[in-house]
Structure formats: C-alpha cells, structure tokens
Protein backbone atom coordinates (compact mmCIF):
# COMPACT_ATOMS: atom_id res chain seq x y z
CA UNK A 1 2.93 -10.70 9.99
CA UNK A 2 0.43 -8.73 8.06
CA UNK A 3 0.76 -6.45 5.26
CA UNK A 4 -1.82 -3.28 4.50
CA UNK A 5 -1.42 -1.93 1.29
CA UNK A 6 -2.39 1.74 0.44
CA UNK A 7 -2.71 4.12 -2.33
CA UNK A 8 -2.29 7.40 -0.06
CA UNK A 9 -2.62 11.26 -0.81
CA UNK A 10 0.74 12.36 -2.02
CA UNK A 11 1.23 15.42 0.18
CA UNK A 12 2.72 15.42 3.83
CA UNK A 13 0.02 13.74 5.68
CA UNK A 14 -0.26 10.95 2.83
CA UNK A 15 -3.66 10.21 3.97
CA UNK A 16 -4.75 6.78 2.69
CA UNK A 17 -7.30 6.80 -0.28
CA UNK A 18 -7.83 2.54 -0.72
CA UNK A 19 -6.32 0.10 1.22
CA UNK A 20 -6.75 -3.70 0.69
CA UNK A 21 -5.00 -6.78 2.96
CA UNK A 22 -3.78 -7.68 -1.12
CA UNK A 23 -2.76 -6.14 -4.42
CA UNK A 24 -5.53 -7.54 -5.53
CA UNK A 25 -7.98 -6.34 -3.41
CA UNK A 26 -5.95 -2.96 -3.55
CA UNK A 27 -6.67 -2.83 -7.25
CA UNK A 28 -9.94 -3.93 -7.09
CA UNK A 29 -10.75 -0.77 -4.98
CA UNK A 30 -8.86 1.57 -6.37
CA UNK A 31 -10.61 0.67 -10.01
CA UNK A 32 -7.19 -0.20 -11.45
CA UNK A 33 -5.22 -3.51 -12.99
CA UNK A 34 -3.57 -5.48 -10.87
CA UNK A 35 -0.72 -5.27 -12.77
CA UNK A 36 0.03 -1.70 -12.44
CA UNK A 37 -0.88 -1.73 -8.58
CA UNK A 38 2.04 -4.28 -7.80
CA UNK A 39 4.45 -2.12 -10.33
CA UNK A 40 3.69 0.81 -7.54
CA UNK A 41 3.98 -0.85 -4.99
CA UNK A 42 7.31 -2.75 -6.42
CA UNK A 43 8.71 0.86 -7.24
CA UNK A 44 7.53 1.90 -3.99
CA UNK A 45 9.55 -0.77 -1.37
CA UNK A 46 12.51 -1.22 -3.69
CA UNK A 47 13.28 2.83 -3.83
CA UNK A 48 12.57 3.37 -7.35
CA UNK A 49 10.01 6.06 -6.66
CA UNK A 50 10.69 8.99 -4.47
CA UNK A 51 7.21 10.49 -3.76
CA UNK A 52 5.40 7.19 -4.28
CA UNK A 53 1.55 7.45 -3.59
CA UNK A 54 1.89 3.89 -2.53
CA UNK A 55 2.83 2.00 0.62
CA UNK A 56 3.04 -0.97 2.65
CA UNK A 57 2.34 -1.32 5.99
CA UNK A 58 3.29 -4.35 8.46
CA UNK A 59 1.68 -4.97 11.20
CA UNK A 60 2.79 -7.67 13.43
CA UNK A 61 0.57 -10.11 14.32
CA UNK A 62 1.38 -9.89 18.19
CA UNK A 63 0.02 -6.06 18.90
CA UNK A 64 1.06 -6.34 22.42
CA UNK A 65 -2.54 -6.11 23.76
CA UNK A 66 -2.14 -9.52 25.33
C-alpha cells in the first residue's frame, strides 16, 4: 500500500495544494518544517482536527487494472 499526503484547500472541494509520496517531501513542497507537517497530519488521522487542511490518501498497490 501507498500513502499520498496532501495539504488541500479547506473548503468543500478540498482541492489539493502539495502533495508528496512523504512528510518529507510534503514539507519540502509546501515550504514548511517537517515537524509541523507530521503534527497535521498526526492531528489529521487521529481526529484531533475537525476541518484539517491535511490528508492521507491510500492507494492500494493492486488498482485492479490487471
């Protein structure tokens, strides 16, 4: 399995901004610390923030085209 993570518009289409195949290449995009790009995304899967302008996508590695 694969995760994409996202920093995404925080309206109802939450259109992603940067997306990286790592935090760290998340951050690196985005222009932030790693540090406070895994404390989003933390927040973000464990429920801690609501309207979170982060997210994590997995994406199997089997897409059924095959």
């Amino acid at each position: 399995m694969m995760n994409v993570y996202m920093i995404v518009t925080n309206d109802k289409f939450r259109l992603p901004l940067y997306w990286g195949d790592s935090i760290a290449e998340l951050a690196k995009h985005a222009h932030m610390t790693y540090e406070a790009v895994e404390r989003g995304i933390r927040r973000s899967m464990y429920g801690k923030s609501q309207h979170s302008k982060y997210e994590v996508v997995h994406i199997s590695e089997d897409d059924g085209n095959g």
